[in-house]
PDB file of N, CA and C in Angstrom:
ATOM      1  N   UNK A   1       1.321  11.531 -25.283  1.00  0.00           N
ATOM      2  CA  UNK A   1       0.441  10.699 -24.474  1.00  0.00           C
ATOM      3  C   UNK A   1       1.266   9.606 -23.807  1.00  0.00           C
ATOM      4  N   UNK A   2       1.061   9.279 -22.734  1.00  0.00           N
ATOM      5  CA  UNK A   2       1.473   8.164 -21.822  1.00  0.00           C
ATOM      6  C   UNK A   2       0.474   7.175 -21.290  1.00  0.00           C
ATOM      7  N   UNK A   3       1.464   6.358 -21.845  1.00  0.00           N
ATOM      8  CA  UNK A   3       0.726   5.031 -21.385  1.00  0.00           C
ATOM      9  C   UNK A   3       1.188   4.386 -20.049  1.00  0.00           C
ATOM     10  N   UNK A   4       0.165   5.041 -19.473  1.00  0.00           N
ATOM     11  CA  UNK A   4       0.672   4.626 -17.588  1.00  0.00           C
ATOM     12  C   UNK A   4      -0.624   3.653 -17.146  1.00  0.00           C
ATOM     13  N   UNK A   5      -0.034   2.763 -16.125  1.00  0.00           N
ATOM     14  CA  UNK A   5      -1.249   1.601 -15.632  1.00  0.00           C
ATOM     15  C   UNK A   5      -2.008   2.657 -14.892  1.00  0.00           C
ATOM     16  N   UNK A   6      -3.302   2.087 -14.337  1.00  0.00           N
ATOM     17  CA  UNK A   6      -3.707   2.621 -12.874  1.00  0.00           C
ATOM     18  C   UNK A   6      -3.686   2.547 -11.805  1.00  0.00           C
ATOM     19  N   UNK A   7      -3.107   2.678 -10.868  1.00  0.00           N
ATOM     20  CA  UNK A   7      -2.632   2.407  -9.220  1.00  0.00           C
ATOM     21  C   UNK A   7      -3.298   1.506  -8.875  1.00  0.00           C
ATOM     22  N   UNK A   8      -3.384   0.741  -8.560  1.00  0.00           N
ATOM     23  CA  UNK A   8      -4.447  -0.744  -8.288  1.00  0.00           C
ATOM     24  C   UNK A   8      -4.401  -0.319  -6.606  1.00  0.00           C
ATOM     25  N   UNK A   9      -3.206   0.303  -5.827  1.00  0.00           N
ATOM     26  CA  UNK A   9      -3.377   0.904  -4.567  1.00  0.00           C
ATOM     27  C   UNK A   9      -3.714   2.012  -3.887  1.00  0.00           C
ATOM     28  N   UNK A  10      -4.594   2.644  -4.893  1.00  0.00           N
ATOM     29  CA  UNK A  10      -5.364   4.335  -5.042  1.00  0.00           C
ATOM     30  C   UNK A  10      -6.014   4.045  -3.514  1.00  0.00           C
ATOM     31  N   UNK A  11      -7.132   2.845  -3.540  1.00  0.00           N
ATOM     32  CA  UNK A  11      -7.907   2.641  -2.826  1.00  0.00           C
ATOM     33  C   UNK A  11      -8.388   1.323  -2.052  1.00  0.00           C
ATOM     34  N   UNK A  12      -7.802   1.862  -0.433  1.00  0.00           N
ATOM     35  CA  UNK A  12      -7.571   1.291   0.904  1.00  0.00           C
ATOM     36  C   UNK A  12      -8.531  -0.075   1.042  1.00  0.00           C
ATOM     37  N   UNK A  13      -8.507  -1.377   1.193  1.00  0.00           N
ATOM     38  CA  UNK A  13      -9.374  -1.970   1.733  1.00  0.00           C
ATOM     39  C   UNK A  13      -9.888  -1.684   3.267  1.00  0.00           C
ATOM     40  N   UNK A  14     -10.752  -2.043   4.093  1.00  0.00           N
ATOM     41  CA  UNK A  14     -10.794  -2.034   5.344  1.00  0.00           C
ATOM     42  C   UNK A  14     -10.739  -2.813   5.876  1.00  0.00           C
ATOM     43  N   UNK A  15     -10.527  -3.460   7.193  1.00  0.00           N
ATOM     44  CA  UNK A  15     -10.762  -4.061   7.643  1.00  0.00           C
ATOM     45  C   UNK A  15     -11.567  -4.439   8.696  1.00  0.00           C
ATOM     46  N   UNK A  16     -12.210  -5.808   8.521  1.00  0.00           N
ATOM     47  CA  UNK A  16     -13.464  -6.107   8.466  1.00  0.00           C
ATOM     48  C   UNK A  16     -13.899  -6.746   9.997  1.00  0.00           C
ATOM     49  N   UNK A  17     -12.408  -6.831  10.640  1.00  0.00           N
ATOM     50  CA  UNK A  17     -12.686  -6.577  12.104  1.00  0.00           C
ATOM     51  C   UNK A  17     -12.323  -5.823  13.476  1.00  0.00           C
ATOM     52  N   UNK A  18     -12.054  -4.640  12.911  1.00  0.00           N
ATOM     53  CA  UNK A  18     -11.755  -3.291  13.934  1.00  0.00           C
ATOM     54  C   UNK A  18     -11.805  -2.115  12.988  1.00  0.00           C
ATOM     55  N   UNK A  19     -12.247  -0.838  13.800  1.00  0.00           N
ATOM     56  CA  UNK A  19     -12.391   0.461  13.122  1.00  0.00           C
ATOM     57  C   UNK A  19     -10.851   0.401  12.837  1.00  0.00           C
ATOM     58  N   UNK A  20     -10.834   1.469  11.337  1.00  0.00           N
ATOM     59  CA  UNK A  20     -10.160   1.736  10.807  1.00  0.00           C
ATOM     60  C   UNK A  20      -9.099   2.233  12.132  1.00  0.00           C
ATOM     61  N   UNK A  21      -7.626   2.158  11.646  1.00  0.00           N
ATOM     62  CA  UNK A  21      -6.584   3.223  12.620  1.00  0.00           C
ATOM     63  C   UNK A  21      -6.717   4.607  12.147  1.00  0.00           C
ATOM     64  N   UNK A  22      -6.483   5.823  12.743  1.00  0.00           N
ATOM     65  CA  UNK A  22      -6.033   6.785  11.528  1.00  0.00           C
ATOM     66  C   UNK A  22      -4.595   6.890  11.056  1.00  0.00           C
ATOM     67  N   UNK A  23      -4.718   6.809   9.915  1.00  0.00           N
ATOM     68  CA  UNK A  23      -3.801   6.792   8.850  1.00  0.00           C
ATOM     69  C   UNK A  23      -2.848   8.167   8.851  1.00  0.00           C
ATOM     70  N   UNK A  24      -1.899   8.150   8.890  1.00  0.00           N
ATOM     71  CA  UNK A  24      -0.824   9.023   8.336  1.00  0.00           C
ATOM     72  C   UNK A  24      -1.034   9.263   6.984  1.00  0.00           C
ATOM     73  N   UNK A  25      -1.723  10.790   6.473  1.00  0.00           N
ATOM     74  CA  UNK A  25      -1.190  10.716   5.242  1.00  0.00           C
ATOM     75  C   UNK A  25      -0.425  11.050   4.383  1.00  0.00           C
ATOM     76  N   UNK A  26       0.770  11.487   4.996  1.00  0.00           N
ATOM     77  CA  UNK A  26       2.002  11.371   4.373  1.00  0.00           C
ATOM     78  C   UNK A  26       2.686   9.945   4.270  1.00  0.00           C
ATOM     79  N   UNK A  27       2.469   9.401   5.174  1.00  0.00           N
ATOM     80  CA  UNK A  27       2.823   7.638   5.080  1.00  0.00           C
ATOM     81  C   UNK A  27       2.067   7.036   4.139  1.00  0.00           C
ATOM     82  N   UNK A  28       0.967   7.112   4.511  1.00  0.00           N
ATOM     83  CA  UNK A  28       0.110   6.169   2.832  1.00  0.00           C
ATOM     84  C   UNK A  28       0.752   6.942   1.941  1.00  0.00           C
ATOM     85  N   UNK A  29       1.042   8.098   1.488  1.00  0.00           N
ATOM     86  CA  UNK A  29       1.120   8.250   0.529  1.00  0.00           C
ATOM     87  C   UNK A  29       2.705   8.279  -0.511  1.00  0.00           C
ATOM     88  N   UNK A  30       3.553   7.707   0.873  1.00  0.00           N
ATOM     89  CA  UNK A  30       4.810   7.750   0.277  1.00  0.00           C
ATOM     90  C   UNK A  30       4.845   6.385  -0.217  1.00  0.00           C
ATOM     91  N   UNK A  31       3.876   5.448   0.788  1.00  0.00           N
ATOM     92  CA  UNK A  31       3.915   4.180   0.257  1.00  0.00           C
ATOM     93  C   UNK A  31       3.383   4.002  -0.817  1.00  0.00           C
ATOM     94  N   UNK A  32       1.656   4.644  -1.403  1.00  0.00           N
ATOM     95  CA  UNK A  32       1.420   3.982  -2.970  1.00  0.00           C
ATOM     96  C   UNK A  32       2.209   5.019  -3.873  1.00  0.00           C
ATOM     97  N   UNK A  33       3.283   6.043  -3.498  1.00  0.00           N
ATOM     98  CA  UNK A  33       3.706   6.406  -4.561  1.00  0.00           C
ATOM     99  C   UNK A  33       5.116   5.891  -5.218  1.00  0.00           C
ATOM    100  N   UNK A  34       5.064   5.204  -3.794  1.00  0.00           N
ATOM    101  CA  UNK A  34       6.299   4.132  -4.081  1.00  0.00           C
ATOM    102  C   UNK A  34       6.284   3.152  -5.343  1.00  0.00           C
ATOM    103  N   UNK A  35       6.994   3.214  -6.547  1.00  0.00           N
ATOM    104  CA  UNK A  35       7.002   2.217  -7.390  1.00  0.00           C
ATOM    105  C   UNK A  35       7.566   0.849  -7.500  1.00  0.00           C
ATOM    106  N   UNK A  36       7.804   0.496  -5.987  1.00  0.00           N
ATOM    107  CA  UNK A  36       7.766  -0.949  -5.886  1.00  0.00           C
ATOM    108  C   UNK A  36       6.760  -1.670  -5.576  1.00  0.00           C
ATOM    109  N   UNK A  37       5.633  -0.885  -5.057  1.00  0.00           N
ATOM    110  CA  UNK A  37       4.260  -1.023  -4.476  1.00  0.00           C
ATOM    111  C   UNK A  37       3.117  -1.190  -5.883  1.00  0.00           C
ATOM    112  N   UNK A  38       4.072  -0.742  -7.254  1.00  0.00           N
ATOM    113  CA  UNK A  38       2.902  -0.455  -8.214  1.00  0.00           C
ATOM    114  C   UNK A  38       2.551  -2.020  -8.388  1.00  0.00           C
ATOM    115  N   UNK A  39       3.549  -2.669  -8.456  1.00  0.00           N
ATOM    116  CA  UNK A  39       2.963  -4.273  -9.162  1.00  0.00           C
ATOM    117  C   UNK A  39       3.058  -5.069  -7.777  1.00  0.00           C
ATOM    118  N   UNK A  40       2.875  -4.864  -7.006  1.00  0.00           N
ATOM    119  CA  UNK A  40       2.703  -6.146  -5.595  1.00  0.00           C
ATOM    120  C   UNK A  40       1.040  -7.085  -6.208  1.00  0.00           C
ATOM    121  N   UNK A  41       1.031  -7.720  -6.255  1.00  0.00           N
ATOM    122  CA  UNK A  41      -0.217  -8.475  -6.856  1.00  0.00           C
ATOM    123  C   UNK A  41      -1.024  -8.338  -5.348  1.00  0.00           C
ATOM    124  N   UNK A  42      -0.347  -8.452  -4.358  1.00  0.00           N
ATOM    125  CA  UNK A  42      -1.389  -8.680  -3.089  1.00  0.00           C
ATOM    126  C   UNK A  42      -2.216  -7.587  -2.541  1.00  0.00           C
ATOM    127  N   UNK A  43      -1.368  -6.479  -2.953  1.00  0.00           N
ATOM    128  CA  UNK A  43      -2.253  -5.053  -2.634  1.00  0.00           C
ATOM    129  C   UNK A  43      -1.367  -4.332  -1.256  1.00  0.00           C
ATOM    130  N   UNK A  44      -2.300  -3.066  -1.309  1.00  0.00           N
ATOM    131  CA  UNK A  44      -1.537  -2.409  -0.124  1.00  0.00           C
ATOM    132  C   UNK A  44      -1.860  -3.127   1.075  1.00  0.00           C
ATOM    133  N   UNK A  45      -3.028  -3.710   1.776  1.00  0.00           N
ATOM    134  CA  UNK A  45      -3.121  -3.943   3.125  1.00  0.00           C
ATOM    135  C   UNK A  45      -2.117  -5.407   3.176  1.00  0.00           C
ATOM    136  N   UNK A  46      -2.094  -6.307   2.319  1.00  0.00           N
ATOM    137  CA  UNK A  46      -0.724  -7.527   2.228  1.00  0.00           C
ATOM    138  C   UNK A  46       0.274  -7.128   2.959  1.00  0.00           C
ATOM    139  N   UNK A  47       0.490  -5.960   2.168  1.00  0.00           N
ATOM    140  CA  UNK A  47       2.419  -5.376   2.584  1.00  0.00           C
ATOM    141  C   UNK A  47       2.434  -4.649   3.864  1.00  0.00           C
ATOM    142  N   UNK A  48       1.185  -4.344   4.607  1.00  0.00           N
ATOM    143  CA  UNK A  48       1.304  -3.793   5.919  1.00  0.00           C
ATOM    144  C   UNK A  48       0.754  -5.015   6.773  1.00  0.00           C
ATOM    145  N   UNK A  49       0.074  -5.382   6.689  1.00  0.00           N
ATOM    146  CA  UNK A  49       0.002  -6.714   7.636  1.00  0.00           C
ATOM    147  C   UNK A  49       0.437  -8.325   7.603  1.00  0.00           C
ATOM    148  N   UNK A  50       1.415  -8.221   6.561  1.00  0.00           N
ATOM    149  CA  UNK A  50       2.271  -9.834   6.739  1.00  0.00           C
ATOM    150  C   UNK A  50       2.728 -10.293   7.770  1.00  0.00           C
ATOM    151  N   UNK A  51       3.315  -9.067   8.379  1.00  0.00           N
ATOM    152  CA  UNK A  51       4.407  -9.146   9.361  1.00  0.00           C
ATOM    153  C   UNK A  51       5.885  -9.935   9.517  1.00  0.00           C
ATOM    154  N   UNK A  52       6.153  -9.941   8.009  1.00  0.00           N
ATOM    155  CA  UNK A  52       7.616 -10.348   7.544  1.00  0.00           C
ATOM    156  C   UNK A  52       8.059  -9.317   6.880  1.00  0.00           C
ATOM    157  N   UNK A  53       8.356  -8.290   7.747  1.00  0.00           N
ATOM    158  CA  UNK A  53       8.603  -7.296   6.787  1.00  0.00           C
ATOM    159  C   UNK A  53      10.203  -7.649   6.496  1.00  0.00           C
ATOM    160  N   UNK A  54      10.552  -6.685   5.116  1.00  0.00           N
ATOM    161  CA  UNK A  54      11.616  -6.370   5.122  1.00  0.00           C
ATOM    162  C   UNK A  54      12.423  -5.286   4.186  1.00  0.00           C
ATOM    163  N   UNK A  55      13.592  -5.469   4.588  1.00  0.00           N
ATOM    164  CA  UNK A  55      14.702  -4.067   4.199  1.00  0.00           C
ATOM    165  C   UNK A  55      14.042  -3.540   2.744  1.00  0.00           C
ATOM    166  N   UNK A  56      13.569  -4.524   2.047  1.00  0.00           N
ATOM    167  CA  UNK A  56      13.141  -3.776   0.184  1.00  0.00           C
ATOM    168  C   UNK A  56      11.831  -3.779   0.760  1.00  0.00           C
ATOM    169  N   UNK A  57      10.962  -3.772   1.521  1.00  0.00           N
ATOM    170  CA  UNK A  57       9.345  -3.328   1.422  1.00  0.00           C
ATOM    171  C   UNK A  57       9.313  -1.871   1.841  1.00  0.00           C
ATOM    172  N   UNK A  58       8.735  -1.177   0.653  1.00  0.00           N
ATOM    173  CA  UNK A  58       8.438   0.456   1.440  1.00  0.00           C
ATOM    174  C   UNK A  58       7.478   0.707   2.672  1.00  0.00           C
ATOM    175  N   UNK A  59       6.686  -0.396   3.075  1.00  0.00           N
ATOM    176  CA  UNK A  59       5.586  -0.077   3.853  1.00  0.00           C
ATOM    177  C   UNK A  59       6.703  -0.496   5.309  1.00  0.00           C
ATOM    178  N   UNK A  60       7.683  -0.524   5.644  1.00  0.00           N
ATOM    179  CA  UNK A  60       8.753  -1.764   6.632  1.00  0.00           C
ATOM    180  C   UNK A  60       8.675  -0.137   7.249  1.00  0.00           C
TER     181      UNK A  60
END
């Protein structure tokens, strides 16, 4: 048995002022399978819309 967390980035917020984009889903999904993405406290939409990205963010 393994004791694994649960993806806290399974599932997308939206945003709450324009239709969704469509999503790549090979891109979302390289990003939450990315395990630098598992503990970001801010979530997946943080790391795509800061706009400071950089060289260590998988979503860059």
């Amino acid at each position: 048995m393994t004791d694994r967390k649960d993806n806290p980035y399974a599932h997308l917020a939206d945003d709450a002022f324009a239709t969704a984009p469509r999503r790549d889903p090979e891109l979302v999904r390289r990003i939450l399978e990315d395990p630098r993405m598992h503990d970001h406290k801010d979530g997946f939409q943080s790391c795509v819309q800061c706009g400071i990205c950089t060289s260590g963010c998988p979503a860059a």
